[in-house]
C-alpha atoms as a PDB file:
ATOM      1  CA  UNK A   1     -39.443  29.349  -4.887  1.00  0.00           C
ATOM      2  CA  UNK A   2     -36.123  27.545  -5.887  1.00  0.00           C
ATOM      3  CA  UNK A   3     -35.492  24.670  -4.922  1.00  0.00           C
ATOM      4  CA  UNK A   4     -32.855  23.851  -2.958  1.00  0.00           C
ATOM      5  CA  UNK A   5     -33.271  19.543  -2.274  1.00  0.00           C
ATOM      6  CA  UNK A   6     -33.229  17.089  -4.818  1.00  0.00           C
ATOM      7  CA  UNK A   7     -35.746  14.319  -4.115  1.00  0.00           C
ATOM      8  CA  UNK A   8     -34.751  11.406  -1.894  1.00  0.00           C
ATOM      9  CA  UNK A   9     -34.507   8.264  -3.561  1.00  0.00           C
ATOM     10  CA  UNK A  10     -35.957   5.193  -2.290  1.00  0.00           C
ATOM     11  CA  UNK A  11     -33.009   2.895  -1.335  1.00  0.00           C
ATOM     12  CA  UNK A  12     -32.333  -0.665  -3.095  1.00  0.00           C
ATOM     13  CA  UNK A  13     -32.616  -3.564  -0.924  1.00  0.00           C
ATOM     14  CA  UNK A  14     -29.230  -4.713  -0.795  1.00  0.00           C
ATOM     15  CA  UNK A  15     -27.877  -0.832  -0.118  1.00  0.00           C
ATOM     16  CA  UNK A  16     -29.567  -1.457   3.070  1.00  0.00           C
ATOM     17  CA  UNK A  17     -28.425  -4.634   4.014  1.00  0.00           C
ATOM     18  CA  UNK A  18     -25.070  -3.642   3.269  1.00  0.00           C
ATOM     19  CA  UNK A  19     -25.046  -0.155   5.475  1.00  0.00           C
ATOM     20  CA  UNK A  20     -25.904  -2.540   8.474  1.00  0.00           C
ATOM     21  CA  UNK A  21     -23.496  -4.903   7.400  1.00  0.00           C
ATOM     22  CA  UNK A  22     -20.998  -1.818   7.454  1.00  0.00           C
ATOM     23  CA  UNK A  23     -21.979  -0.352  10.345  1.00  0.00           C
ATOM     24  CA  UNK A  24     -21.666  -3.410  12.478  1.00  0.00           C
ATOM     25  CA  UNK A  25     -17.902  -3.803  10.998  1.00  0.00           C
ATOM     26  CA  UNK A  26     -17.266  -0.379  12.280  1.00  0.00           C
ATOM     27  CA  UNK A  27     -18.673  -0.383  15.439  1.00  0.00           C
ATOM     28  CA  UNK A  28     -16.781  -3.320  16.153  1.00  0.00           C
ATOM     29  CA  UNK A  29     -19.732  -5.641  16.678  1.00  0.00           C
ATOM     30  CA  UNK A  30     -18.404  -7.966  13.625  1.00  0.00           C
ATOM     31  CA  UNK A  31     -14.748  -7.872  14.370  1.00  0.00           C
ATOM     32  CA  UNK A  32     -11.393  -8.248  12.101  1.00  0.00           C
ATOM     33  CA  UNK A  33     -11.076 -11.535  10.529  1.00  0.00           C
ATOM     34  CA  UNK A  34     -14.299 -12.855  11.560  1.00  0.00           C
ATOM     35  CA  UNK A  35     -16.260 -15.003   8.852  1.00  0.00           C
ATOM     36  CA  UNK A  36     -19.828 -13.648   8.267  1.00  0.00           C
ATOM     37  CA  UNK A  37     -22.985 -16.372   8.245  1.00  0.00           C
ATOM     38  CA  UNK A  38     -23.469 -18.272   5.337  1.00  0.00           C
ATOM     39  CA  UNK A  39     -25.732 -16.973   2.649  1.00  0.00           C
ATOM     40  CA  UNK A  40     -28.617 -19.176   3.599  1.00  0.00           C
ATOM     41  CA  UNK A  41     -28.325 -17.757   7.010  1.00  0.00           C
ATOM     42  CA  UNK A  42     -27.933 -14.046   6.284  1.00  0.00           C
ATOM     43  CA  UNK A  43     -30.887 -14.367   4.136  1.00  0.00           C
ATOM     44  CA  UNK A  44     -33.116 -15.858   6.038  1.00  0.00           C
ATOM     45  CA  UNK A  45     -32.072 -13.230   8.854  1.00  0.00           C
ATOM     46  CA  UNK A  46     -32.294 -10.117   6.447  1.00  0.00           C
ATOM     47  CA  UNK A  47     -35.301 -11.744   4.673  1.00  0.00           C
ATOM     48  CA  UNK A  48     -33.961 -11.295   1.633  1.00  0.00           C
ATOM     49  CA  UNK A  49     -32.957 -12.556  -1.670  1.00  0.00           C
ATOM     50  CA  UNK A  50     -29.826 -14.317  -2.939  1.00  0.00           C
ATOM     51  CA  UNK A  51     -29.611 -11.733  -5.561  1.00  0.00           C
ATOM     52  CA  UNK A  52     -29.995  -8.933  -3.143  1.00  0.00           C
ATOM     53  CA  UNK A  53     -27.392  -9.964  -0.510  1.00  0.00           C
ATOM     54  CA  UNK A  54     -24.735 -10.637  -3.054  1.00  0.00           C
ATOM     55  CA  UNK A  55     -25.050  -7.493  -4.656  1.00  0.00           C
ATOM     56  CA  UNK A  56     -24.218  -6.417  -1.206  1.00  0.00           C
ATOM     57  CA  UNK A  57     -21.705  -8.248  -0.320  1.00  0.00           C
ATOM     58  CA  UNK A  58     -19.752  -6.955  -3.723  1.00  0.00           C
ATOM     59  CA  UNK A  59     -20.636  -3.985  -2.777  1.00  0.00           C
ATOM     60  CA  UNK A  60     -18.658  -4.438   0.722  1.00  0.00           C
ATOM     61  CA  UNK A  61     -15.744  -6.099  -0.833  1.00  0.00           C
ATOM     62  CA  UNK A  62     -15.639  -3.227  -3.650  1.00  0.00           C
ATOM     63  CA  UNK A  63     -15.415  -1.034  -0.079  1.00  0.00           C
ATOM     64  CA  UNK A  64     -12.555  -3.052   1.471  1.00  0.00           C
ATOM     65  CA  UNK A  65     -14.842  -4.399   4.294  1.00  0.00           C
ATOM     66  CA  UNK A  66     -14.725  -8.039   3.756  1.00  0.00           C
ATOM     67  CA  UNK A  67     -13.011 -10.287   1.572  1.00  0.00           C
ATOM     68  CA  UNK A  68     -14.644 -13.072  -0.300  1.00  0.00           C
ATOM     69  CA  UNK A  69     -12.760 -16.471  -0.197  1.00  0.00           C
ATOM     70  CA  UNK A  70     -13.907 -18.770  -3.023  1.00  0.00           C
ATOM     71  CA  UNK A  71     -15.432 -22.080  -1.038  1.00  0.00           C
ATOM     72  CA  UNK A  72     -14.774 -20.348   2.460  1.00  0.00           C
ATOM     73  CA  UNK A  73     -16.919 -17.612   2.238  1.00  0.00           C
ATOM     74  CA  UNK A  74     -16.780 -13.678   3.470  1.00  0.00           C
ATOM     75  CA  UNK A  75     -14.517 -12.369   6.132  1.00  0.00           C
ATOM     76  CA  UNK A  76     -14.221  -9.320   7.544  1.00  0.00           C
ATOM     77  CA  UNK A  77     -11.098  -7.065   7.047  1.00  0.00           C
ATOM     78  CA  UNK A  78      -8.444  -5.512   9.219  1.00  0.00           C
ATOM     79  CA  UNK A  79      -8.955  -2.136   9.575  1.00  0.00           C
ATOM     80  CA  UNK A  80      -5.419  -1.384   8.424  1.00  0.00           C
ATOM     81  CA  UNK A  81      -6.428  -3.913   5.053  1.00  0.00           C
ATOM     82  CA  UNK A  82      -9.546  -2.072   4.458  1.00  0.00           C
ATOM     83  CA  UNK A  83      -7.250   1.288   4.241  1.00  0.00           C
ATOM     84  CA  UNK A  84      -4.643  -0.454   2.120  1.00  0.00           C
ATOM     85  CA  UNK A  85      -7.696  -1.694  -0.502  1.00  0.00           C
ATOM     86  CA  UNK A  86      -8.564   1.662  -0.523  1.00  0.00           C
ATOM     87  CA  UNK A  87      -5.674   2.792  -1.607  1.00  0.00           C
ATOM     88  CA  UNK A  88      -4.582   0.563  -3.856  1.00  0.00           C
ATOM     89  CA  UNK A  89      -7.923   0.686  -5.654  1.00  0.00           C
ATOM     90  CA  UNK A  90      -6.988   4.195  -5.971  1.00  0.00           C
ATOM     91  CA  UNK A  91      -3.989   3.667  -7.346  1.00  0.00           C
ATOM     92  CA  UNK A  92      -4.289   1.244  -9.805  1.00  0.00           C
ATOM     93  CA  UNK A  93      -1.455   1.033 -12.478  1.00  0.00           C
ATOM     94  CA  UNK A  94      -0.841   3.525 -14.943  1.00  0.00           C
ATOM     95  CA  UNK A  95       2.028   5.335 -15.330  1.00  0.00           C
ATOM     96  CA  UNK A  96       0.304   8.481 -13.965  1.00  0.00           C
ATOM     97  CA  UNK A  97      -0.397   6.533 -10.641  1.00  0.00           C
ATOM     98  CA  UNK A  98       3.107   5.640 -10.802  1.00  0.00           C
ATOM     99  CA  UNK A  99       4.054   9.223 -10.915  1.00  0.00           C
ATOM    100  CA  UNK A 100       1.376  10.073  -7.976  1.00  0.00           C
ATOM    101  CA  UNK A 101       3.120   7.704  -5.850  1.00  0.00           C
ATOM    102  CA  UNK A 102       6.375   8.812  -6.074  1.00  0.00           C
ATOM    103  CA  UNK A 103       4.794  12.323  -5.779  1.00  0.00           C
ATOM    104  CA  UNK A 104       4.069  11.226  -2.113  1.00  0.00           C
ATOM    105  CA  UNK A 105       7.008   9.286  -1.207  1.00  0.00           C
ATOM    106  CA  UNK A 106       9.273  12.610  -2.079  1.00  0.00           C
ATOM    107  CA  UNK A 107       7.431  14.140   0.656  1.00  0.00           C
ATOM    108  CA  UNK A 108       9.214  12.366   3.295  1.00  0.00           C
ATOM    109  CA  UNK A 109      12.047   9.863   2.509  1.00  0.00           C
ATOM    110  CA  UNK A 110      14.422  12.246   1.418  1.00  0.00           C
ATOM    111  CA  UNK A 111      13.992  13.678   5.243  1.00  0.00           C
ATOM    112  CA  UNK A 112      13.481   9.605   6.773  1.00  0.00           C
ATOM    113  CA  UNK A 113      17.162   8.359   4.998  1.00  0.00           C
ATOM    114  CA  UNK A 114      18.460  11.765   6.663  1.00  0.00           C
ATOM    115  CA  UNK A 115      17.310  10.824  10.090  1.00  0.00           C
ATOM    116  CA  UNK A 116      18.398   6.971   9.181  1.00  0.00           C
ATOM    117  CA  UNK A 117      21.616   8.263   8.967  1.00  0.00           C
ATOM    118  CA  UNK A 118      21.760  10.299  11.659  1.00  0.00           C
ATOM    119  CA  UNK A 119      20.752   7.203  13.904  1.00  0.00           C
ATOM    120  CA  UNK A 120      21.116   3.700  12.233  1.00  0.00           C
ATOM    121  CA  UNK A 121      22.510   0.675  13.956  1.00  0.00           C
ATOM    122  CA  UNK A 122      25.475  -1.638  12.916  1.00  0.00           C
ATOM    123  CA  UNK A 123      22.213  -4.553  12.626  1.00  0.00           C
ATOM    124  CA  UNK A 124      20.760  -2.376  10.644  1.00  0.00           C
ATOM    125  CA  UNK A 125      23.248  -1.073   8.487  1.00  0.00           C
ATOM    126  CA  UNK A 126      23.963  -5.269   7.114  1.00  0.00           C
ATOM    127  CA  UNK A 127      20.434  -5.311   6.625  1.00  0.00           C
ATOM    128  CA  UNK A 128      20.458  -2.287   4.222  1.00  0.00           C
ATOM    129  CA  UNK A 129      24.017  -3.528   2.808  1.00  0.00           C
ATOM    130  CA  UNK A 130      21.653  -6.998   1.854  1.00  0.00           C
ATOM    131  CA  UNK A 131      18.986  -5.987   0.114  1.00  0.00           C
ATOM    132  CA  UNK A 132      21.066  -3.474  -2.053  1.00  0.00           C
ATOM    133  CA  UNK A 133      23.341  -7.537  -2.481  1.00  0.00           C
ATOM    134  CA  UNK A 134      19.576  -9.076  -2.905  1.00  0.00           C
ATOM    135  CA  UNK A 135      18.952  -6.311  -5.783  1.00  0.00           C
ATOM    136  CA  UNK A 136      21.856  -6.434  -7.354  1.00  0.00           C
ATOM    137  CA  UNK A 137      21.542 -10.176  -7.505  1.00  0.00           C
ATOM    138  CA  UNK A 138      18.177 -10.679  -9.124  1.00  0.00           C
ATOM    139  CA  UNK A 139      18.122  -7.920 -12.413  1.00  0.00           C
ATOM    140  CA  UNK A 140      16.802 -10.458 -14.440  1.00  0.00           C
ATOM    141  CA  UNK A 141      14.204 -11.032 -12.126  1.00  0.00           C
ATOM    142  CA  UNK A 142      11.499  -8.210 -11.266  1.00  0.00           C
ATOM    143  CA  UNK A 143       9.747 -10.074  -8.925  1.00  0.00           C
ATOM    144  CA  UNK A 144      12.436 -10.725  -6.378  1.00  0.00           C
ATOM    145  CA  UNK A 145      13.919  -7.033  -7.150  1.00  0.00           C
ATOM    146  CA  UNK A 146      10.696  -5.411  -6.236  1.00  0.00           C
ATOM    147  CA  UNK A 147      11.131  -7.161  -2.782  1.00  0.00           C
ATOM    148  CA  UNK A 148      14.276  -6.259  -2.390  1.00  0.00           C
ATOM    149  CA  UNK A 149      13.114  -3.114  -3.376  1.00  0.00           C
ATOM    150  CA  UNK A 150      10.497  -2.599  -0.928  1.00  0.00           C
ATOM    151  CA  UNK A 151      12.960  -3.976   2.058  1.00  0.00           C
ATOM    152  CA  UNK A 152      15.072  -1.496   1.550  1.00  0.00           C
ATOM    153  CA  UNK A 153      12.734   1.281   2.414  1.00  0.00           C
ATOM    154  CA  UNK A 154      11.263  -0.662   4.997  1.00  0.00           C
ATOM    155  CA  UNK A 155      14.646  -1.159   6.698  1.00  0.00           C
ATOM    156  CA  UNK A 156      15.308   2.781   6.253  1.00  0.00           C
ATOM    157  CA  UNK A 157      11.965   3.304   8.371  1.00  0.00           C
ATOM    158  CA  UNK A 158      13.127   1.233  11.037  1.00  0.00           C
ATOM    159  CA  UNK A 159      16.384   2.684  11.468  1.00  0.00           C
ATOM    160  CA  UNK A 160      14.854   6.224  11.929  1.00  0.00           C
ATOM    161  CA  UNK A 161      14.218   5.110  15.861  1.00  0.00           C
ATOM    162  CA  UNK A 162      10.765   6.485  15.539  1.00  0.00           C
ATOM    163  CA  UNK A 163       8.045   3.836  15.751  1.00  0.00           C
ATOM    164  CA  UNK A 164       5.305   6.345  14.009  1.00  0.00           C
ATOM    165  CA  UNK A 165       8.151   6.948  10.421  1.00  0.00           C
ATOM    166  CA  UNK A 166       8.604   3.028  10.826  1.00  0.00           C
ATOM    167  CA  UNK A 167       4.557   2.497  10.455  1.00  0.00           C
ATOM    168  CA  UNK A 168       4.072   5.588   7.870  1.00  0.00           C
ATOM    169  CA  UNK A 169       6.744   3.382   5.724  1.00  0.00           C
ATOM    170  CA  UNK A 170       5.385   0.291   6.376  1.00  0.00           C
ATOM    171  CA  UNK A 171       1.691   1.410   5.451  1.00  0.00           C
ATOM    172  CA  UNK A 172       3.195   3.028   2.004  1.00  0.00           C
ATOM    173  CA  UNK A 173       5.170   0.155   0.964  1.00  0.00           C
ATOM    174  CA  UNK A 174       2.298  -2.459   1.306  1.00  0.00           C
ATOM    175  CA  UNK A 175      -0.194  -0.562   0.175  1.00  0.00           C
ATOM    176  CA  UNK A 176       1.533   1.027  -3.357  1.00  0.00           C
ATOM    177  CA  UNK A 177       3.085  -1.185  -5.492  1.00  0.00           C
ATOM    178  CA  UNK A 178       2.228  -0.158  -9.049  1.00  0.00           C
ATOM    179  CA  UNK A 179       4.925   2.437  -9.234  1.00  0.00           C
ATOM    180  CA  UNK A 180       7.646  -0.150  -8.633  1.00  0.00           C
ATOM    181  CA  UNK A 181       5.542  -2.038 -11.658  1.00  0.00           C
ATOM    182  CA  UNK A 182       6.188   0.346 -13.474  1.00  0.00           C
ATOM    183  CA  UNK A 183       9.947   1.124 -12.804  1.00  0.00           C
ATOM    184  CA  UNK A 184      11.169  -2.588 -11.808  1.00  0.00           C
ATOM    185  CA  UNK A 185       9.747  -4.595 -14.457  1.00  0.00           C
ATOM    186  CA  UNK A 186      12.959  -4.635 -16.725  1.00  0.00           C
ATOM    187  CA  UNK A 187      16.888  -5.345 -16.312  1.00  0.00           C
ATOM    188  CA  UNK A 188      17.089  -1.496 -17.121  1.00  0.00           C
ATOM    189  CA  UNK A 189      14.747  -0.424 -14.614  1.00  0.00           C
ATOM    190  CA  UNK A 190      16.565  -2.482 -11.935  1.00  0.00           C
ATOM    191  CA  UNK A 191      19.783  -1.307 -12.777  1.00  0.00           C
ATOM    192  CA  UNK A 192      18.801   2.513 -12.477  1.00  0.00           C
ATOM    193  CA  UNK A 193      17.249   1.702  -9.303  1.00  0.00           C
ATOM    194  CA  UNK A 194      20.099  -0.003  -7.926  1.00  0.00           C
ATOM    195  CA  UNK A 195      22.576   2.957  -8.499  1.00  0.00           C
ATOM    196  CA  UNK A 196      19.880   5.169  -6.191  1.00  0.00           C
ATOM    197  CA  UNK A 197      19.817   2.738  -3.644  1.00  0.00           C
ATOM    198  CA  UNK A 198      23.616   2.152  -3.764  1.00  0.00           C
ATOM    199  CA  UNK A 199      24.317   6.028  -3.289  1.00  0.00           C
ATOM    200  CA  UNK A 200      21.174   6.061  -0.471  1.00  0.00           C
ATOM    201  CA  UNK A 201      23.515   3.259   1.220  1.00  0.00           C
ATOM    202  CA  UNK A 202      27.071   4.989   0.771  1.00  0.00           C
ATOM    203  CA  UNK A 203      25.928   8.065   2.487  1.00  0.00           C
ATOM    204  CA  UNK A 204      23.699   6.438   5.728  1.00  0.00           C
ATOM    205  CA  UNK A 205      27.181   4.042   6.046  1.00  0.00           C
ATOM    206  CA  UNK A 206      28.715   7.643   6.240  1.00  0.00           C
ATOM    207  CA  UNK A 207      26.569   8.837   8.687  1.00  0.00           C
ATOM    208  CA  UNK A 208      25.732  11.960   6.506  1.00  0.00           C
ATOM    209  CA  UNK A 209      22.342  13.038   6.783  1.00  0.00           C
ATOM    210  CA  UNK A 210      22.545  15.326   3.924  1.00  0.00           C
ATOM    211  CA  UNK A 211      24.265  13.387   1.867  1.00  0.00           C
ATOM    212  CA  UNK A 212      21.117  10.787   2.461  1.00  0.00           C
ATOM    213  CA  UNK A 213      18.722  13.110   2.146  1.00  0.00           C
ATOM    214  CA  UNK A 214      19.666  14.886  -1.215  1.00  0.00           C
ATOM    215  CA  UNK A 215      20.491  10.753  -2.489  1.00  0.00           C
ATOM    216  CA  UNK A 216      17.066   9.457  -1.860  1.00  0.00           C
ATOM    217  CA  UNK A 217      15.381  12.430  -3.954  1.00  0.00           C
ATOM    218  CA  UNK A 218      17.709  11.832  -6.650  1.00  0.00           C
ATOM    219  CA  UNK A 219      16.964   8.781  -6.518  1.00  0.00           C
ATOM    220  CA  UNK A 220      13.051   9.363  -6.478  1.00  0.00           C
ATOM    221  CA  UNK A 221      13.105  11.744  -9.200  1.00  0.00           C
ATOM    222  CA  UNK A 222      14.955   9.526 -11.726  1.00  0.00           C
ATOM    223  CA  UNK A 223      12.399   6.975 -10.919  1.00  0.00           C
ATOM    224  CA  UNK A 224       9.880   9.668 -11.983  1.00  0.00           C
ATOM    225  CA  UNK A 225      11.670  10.279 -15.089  1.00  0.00           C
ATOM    226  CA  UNK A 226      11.849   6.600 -15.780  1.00  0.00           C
ATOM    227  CA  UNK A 227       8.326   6.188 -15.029  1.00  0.00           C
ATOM    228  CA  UNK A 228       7.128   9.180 -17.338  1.00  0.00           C
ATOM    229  CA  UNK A 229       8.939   7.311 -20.515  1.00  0.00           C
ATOM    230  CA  UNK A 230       7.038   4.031 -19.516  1.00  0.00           C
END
């Protein structure tokens, strides 16, 4: 007869202290931000060893569950945090991640600086004008120009009037981040992005949707380009 089930393994100790650990995160029993017991404690209460709950606790942090402050000790995550780890861990930084992440942005903010366009207020509008003034002001310096970078999108969500494109930006520009490693860590890099984001601006000032639309992907693809000769 063939066998169709591999033999079940008999579980390591600290795989099952952290499924219940886990478990109670999800089921909302240990809640966001909420600082687990002490070691001493959760031992003593999982009868276990030092060894054994650490390798658990890495384990959750590893996951995105908790986060371990040195001399504070292990909190639990946000569920929006724990999906942001997640992601990031599977980003990393490379320039292939780089590429992956502009692979998803293309799928929507050509369409979002259309519909910011379409519907962006005056506020708005000096807020978009700033960062591009905040970009252009800091070439030298990659650190300030990523953040610059990042508000610009952000602001482009919000102008969209829809609460669910605001959040999908919001989530995308936390969470990545290696991609605008990759693209904003040089005077060059800046520079190229500050053309895309200075056409992105001309044509939401204009009010033309396509205009907006075809100058994000532009812009988008020559970060691709950039990124593939990193």
């Amino acid at each position: 007869m063939t066998e169709l089930f591999a033999a079940i393994e008999r579980r390591s100790i600290w795989q099952d202290v952290a499924s219940q650990v886990r478990k109670m995160i999800e089921d909302g029993t240990i809640g966001p931000g909420q600082k687990l017991p002490s070691e001493r404690d959760m031992c003593q209460q999982f009868g276990v060893s030092r060894i054994s709950l650490r390798e658990a606790l890495r384990a959750l942090e590893r996951e995105g569950f908790i986060e371990v402050q040195a001399g504070r000790g292990a909190f639990v995550r946000a569920h929006f945090d724990r999906e942001r780890h997640v992601l990031e861990t599977l980003i990393g930084f490379s320039r292939e991640s780089a590429e992956k992440v502009f692979e998803l942005r293309m799928l929507f903010e050509p369409n979002l600086a259309g519909l910011a366009a379409r519907s962006i207020s005056s506020e708005n509008l000096e807020r978009l004008r700033e960062t591009v003034e905040r970009m252009r002001d800091h070439v030298e310096n990659p650190e300030a120009a990523i953040q610059a970078d990042s508000d610009f999108h952000k602001v482009l969500g919000e102008s969209t009037g829809n609460p669910l494109v605001e959040s999908l930006v919001r989530f995308v520009m936390t969470a990545t981040g290696s991609e605008r490693l990759v693209t904003l860590n040089s005077r060059q890099g800046v520079e190229r992005a500050l053309i895309g984001h200075e056409r992105v601006l001309a044509a939401v000032a204009a009010g033309d949707e396509e205009g907006a639309a075809k100058a994000m992907k532009e812009h988008l693809q020559d970060a691709v380009a950039f990124a593939r000769n990193f």
